[in-house]
Protein backbone atom coordinates (compact mmCIF):
# COMPACT_ATOMS: atom_id res chain seq x y z
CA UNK A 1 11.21 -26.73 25.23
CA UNK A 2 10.40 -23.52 27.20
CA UNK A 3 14.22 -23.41 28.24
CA UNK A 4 15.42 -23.70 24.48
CA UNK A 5 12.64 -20.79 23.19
CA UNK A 6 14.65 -18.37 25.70
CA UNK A 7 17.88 -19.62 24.58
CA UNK A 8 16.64 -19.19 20.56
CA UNK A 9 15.20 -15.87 21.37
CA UNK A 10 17.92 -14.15 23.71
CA UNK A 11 20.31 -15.42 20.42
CA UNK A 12 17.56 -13.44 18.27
CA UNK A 13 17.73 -9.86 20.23
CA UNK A 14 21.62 -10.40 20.44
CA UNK A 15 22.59 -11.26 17.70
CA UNK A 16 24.81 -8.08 15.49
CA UNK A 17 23.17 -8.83 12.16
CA UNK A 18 19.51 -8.38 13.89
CA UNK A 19 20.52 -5.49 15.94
CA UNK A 20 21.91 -3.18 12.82
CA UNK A 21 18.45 -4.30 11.01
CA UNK A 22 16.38 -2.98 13.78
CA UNK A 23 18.61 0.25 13.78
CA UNK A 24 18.85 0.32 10.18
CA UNK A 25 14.38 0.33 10.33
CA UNK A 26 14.51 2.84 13.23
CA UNK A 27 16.63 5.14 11.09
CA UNK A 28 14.58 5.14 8.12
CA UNK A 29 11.46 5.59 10.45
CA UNK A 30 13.11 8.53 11.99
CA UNK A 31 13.78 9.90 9.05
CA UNK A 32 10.86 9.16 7.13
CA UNK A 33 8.85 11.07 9.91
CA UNK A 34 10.94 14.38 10.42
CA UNK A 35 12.53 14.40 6.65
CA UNK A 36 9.85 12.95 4.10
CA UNK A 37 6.22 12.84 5.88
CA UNK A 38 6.50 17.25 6.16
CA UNK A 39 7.89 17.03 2.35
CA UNK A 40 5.19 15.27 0.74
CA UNK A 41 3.19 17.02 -1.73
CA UNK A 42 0.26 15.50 -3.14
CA UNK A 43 -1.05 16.33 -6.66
CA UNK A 44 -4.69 16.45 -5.57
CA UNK A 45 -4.23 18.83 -2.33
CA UNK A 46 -6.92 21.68 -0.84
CA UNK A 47 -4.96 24.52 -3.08
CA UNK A 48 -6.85 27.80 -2.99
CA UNK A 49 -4.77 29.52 -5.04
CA UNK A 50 -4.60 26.68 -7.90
CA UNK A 51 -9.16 26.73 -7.90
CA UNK A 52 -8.77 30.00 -8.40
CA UNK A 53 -7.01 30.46 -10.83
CA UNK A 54 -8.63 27.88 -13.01
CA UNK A 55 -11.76 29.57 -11.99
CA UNK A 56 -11.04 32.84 -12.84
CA UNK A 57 -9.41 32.22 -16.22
CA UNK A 58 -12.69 30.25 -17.31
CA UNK A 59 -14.72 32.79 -15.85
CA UNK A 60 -13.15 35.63 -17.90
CA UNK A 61 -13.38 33.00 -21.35
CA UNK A 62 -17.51 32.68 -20.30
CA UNK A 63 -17.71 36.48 -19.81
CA UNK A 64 -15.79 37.26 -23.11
CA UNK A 65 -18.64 34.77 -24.78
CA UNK A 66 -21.24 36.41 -22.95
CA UNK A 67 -24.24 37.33 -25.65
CA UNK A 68 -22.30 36.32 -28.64
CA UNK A 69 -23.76 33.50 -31.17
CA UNK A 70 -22.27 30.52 -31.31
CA UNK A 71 -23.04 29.40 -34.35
CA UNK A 72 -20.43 31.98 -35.52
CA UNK A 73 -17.30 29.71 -33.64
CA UNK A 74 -15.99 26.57 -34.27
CA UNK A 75 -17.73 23.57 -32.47
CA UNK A 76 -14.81 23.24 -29.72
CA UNK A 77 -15.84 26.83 -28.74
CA UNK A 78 -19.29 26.03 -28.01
CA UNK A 79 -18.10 22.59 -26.05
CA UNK A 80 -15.79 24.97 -23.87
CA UNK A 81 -18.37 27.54 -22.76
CA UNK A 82 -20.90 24.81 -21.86
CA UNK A 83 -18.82 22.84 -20.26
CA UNK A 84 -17.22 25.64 -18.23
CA UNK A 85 -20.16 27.11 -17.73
CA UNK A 86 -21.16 23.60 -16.02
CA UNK A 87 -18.03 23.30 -13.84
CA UNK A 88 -17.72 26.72 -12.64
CA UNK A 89 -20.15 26.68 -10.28
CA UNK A 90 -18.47 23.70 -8.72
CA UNK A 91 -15.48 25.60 -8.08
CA UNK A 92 -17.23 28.71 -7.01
CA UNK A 93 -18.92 26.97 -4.43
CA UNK A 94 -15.08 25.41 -3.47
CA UNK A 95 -13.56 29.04 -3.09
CA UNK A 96 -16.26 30.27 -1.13
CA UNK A 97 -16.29 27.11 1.56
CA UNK A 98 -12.57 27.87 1.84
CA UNK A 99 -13.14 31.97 2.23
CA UNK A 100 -15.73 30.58 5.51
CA UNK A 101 -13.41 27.80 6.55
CA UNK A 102 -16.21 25.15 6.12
CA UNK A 103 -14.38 22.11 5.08
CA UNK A 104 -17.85 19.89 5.06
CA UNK A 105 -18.81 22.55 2.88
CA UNK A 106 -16.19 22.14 0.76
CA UNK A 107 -16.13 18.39 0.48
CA UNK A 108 -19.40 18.39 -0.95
CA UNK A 109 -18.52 20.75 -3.33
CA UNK A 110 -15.35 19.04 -4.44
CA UNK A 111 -16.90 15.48 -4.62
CA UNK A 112 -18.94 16.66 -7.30
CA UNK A 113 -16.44 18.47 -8.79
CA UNK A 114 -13.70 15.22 -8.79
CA UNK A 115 -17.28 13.13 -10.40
CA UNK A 116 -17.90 15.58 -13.30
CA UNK A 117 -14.59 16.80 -14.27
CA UNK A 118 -13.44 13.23 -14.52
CA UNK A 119 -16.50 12.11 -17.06
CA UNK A 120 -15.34 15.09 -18.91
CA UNK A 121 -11.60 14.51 -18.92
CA UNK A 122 -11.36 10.94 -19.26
CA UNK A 123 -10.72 10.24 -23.05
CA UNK A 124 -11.06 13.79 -23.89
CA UNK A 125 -8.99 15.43 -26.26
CA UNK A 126 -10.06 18.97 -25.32
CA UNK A 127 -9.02 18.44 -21.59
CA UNK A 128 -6.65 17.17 -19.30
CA UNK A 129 -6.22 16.18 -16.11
CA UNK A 130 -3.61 18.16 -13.35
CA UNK A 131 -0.11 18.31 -15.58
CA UNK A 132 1.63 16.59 -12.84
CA UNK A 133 0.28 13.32 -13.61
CA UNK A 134 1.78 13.44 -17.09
CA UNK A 135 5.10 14.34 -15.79
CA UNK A 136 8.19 11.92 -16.38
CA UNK A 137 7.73 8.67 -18.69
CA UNK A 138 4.21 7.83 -17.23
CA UNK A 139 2.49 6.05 -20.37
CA UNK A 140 -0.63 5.73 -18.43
CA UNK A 141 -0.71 9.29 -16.96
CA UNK A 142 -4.32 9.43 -18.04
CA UNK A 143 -5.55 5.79 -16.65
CA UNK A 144 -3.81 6.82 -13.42
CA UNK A 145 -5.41 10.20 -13.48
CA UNK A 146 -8.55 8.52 -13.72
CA UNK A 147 -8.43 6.76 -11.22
CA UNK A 148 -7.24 8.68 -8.71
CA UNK A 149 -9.93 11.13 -9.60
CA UNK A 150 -12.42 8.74 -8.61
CA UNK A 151 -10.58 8.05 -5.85
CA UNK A 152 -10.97 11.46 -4.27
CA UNK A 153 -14.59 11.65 -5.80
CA UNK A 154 -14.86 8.87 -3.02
CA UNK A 155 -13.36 10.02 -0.09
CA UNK A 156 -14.96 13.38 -0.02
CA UNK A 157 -18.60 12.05 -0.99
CA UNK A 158 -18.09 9.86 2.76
CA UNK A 159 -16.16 13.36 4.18
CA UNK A 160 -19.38 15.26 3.93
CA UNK A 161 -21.29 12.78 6.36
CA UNK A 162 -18.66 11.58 8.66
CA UNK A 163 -18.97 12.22 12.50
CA UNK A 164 -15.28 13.77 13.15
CA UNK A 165 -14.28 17.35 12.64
CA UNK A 166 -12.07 17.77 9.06
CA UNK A 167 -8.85 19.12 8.68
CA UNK A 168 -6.95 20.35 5.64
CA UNK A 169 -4.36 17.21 7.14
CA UNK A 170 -7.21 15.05 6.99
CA UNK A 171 -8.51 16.51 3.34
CA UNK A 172 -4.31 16.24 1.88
CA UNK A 173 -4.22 12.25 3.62
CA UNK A 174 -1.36 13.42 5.85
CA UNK A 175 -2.12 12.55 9.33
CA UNK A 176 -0.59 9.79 11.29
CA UNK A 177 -3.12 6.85 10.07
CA UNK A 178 -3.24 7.73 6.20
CA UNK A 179 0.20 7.96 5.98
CA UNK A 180 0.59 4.59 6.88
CA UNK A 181 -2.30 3.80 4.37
CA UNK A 182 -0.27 5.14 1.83
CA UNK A 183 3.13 3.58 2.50
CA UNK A 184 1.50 0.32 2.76
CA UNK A 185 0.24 1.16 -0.84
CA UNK A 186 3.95 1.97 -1.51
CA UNK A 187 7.17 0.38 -0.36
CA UNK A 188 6.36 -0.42 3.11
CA UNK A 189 5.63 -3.81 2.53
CA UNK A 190 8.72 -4.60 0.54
CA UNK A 191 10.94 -3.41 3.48
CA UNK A 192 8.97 -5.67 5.99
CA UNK A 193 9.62 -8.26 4.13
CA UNK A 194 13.11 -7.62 3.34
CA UNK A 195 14.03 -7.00 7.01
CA UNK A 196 12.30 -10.45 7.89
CA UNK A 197 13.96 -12.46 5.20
CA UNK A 198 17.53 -10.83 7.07
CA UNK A 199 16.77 -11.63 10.44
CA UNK A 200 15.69 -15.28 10.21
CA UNK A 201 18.54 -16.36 7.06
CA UNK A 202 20.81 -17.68 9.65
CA UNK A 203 17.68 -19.06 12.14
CA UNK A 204 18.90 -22.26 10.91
CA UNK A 205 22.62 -21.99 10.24
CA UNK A 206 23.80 -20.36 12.97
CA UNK A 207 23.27 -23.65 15.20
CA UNK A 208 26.87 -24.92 13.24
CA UNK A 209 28.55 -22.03 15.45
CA UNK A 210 27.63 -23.74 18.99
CA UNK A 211 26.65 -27.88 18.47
CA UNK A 212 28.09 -28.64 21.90
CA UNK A 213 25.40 -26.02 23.55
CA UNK A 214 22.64 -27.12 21.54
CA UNK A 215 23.23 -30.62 22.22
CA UNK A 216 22.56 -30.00 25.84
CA UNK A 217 18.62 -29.46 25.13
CA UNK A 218 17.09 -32.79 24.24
CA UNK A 219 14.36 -32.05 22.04
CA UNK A 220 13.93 -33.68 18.68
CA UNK A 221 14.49 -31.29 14.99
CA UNK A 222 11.13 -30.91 14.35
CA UNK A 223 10.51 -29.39 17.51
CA UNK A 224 13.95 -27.03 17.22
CA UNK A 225 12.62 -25.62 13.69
CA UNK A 226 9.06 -24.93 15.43
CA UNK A 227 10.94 -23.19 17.91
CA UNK A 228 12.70 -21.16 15.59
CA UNK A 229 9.82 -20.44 13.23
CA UNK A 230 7.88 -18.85 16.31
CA UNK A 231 10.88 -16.73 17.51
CA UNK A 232 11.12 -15.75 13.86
CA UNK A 233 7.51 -14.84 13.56
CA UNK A 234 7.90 -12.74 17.18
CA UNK A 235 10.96 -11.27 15.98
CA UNK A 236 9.03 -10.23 12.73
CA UNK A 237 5.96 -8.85 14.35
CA UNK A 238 8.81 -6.67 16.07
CA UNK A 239 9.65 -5.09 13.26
CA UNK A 240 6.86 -2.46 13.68
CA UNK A 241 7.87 -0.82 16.93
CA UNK A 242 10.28 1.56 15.19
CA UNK A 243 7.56 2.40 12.58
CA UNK A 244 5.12 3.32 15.35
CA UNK A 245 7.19 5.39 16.71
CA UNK A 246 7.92 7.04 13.42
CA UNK A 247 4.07 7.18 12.77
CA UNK A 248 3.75 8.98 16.38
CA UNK A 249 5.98 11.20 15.51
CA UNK A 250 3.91 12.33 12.52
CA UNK A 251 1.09 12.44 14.46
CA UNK A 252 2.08 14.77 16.39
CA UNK A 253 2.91 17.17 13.61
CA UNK A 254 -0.32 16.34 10.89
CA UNK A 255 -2.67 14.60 13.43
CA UNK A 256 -3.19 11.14 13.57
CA UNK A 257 -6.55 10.68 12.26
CA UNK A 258 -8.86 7.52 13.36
CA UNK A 259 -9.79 4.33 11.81
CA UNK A 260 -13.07 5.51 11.23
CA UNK A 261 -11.96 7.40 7.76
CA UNK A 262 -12.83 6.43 4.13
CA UNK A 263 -10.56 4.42 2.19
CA UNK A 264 -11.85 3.65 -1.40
CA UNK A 265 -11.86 0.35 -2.98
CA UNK A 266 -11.91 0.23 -6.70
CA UNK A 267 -15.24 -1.25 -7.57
CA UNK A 268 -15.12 -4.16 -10.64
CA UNK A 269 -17.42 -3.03 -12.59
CA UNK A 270 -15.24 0.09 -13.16
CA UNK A 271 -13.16 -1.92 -15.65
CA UNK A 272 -13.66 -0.87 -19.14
CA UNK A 273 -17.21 1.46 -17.89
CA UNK A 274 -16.19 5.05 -18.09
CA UNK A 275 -18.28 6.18 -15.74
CA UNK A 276 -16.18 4.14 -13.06
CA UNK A 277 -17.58 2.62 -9.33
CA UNK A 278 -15.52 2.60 -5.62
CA UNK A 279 -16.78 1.63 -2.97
CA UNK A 280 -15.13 2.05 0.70
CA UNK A 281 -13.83 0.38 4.01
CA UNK A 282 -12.96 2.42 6.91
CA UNK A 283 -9.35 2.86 7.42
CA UNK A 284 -8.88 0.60 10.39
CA UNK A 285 -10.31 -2.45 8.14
CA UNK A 286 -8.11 -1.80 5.63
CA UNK A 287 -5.39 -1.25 7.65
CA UNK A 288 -6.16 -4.99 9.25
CA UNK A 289 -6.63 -6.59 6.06
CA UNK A 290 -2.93 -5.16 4.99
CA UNK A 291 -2.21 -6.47 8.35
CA UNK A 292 -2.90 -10.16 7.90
CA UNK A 293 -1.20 -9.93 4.19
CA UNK A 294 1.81 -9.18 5.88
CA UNK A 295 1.51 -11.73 8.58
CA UNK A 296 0.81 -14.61 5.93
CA UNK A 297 3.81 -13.40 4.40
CA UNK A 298 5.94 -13.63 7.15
CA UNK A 299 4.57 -17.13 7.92
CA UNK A 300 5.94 -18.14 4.08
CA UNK A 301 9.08 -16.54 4.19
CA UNK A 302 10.10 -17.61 7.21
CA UNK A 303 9.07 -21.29 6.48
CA UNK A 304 11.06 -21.05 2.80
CA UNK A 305 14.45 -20.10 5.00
CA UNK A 306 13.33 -23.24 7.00
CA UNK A 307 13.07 -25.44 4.12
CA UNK A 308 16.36 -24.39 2.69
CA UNK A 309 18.49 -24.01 5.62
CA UNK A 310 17.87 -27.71 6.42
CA UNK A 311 18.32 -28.60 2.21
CA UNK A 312 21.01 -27.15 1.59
CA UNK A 313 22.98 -25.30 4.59
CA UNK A 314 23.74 -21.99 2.49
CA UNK A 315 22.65 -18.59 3.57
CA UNK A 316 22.78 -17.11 0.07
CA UNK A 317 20.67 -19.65 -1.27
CA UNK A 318 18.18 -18.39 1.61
CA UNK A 319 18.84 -14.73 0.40
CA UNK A 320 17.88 -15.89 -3.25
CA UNK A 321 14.52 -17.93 -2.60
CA UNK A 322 13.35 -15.32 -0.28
CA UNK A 323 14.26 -12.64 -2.75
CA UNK A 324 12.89 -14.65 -5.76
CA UNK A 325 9.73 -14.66 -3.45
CA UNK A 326 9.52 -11.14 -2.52
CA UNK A 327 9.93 -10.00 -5.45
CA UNK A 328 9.14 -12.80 -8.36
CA UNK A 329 5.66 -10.47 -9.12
CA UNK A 330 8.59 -8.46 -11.35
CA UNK A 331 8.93 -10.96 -13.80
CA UNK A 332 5.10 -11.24 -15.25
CA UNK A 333 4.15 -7.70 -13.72
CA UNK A 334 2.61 -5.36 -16.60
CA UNK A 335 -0.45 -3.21 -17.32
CA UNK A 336 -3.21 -5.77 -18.62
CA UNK A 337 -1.79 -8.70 -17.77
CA UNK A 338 -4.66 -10.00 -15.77
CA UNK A 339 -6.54 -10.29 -19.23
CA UNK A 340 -4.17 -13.01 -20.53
CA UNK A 341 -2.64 -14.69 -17.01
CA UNK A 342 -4.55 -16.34 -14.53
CA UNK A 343 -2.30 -13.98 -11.89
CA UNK A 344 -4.59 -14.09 -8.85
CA UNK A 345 -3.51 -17.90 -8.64
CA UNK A 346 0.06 -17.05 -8.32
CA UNK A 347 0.61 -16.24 -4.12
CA UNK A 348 3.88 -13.69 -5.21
CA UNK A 349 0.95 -11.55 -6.90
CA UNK A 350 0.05 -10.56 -3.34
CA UNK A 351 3.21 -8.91 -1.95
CA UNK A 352 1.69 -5.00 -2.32
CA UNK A 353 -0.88 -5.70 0.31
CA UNK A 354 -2.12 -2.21 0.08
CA UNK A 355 -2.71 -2.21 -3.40
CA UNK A 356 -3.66 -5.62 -2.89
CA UNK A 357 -6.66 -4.69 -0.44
CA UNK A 358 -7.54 -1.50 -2.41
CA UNK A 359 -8.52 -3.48 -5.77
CA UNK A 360 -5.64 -0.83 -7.17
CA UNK A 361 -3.90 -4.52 -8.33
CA UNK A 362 -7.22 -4.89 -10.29
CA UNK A 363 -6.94 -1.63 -12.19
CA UNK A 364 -3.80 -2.51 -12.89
CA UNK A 365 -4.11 -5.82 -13.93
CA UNK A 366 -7.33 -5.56 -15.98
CA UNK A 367 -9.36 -8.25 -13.91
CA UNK A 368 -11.71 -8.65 -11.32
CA UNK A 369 -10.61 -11.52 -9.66
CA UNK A 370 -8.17 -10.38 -7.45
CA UNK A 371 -8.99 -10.24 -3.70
CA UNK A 372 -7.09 -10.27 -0.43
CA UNK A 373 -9.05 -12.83 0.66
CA UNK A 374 -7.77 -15.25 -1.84
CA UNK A 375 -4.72 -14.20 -1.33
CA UNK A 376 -4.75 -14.57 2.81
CA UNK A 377 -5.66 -18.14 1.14
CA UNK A 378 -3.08 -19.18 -0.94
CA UNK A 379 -0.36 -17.74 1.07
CA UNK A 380 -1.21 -19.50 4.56
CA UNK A 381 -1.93 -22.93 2.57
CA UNK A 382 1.62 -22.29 0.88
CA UNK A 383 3.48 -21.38 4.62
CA UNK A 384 1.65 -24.58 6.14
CA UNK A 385 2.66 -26.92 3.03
CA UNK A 386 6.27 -25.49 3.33
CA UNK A 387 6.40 -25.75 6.98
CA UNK A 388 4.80 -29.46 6.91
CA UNK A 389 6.93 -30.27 4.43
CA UNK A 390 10.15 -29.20 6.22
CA UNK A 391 9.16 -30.85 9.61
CA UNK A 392 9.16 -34.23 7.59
CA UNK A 393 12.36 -33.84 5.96
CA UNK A 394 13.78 -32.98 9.53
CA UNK A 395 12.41 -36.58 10.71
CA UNK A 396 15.06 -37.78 8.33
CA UNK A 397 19.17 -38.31 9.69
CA UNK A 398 20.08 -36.89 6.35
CA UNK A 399 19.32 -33.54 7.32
CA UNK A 400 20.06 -33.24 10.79
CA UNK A 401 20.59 -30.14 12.27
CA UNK A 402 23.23 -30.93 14.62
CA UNK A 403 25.84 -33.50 13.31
């Protein structure tokens, strides 16, 4: 058995289609760190030139108000200089910890400020949030808004007692470590998944192109599909030596921060209170929660190729389950739908592991009973039923794999 894992494997490494996936990934990496990572631009970023201006141009409405009755202006008026005359401070207090280069200084400030200004702004026709949020054909610009708000409010409550030094990288969510967070919020997950559903769709099939060779290692089908599952799960995990390197290679230019910082978790009594909750992991739990997600996942796709390699012998119909899969979450996907659909049930509801882990999926959904726990659940009892299921079938002559 030992003898037919190295034969399985060096046919793994060597094999074209696997060896333009891996270059394909190292590309993207490559690019992604020297191209993308030094383009991003958040919306919410430490901008001193943005809090001031806001600052000043409220400061000069107050002072214009300055000993005048109010009584004499319309209600709105007397909403805006109260309210301004609330914030202000907060930004004051932001512009000065930036003038002294005190970033602990400033996080307090600006946790308070992300609290208030969201109670104010949420559902507020009077105010809005940062423009770019409402940029493009974002129907929820203002749900989003609001939660990313609270979001920040979050991180930079836990920045003001943390034991590290801070860095405007650090503040922005650009080193090393937090970029990964937020590609695994994005479409890193997808391309994992993609790029193992490529390498093992011919696991099975290929074994038509040399029967004589394969016949030379007595070992029964069930024990030739384990085989192949494991080199397929190896080959997988393998997948995320190019994206190290690509995440080194940021690190090196933003810092690569430490598993020790905050990474808010939508709280569920948020839903429908305006007032909102998180609550927060540290980075390297959330980061191993994504983690075994992504491993489940590999388990079921790489059992579903399995299954209907031995079925049916077709490498497109591989390409289709997997991709049906991957990406069946698109066909019941919408804001809300948590409220009608019992989605957490449904193991494709669990392919964006980061927004999976984050609660984000919860937001979104409108319900509290998603949790990456569950999913870790349903995903490795659908791999093993899979899997069991396609070692029996392989029991029968039918579906041999060498005839």
């Amino acid at each position: 058995m030992k003898g037919y894992f190295v034969f399985e494997f060096k046919q793994f490494i060597t094999n074209k289609k696997n060896i333009a996936v891996f270059i394909l990934l190292t590309f993207g990496a490559l690019f992604y760190a020297f191209k993308l990572a030094p383009a991003y631009d958040p919306i919410e970023k430490v901008d001193y030139d943005e809090i001031e201006a806001r600052y000043l141009t409220r400061q000069e409405f107050l002072d214009s108000m300055f000993g005048k009755s109010l009584r004499d202006y319309h209600d709105s008026v007397g909403y805006a200089v109260n309210l301004f005359d609330f914030l202000n401070p907060y930004d004051e207090k932001r512009l000065e910890a930036l003038d002294e280069g005190d970033l602990r200084k400033y996080a307090v400030a600006t946790s308070d400020w992300y609290y208030y200004t969201n109670v104010y702004t949420y559902r507020n026709d009077l105010l809005a949030y940062n423009p770019r949020y409402y940029m493009g054909d974002r129907r929820f610009a203002e749900e989003e808004a609001y939660f990313a708000y609270f979001d920040q409010f979050e991180r930079y409550d836990k920045y003001q007692r943390v034991w590290y030094d801070l860095t405007i990288e650090i503040l922005e969510q650009r080193t090393a470590l937090q970029t990964l967070e937020r590609l695994l919020k994005g479409p890193l997950p997808y391309i994992i998944l993609i790029a193992t559903l490529l390498l093992t769709i011919d696991i099975v099939t290929k074994d038509r192109r040399h029967p004589s060779i394969l016949k030379g290692f007595p070992i029964s089908d069930w024990k030739r599909l384990l085989v192949k599952a494991s080199v397929g799960v190896i080959g997988s995990v393998l997948l995320w030596i190019p994206i190290i390197i690509g995440l080194i290679i940021v690190g090196f230019q933003f810092g690569f921060g430490n598993f020790d910082l905050p990474s808010p978790v939508y709280g569920h009594d948020m839903i429908g209170n305006t007032e909102g909750k998180f609550v927060y992991m540290s980075l390297g739990m959330f980061l191993f929660r994504c983690f075994l997600l992504l491993a489940a996942w590999m388990v079921v796709i790489i059992s579903a190729v399995l299954l209907v390699s031995i079925l049916f012998r077709q490498e497109m119909l591989n390409l289709v389950v997997g991709a049906l899969l991957i990406f069946g979450e698109r066909f019941y996907t919408s804001r809300g739908v948590g409220y009608f659909w019992e989605v957490q049930n449904f193991p494709t509801t669990y392919v964006q592991v980061g927004k999976i882990v984050s609660k984000y999926q919860n937001f979104y959904f409108t319900t509290p009973k998603l949790h990456d726990m569950l999913g870790l659940k349903l995903l490795l009892a659908s791999g093993t039923v899979i899997l069991a299921l396609t070692l029996v079938i392989s029991l029968s002559k039918r579906f041999k794999l060498i005839k």
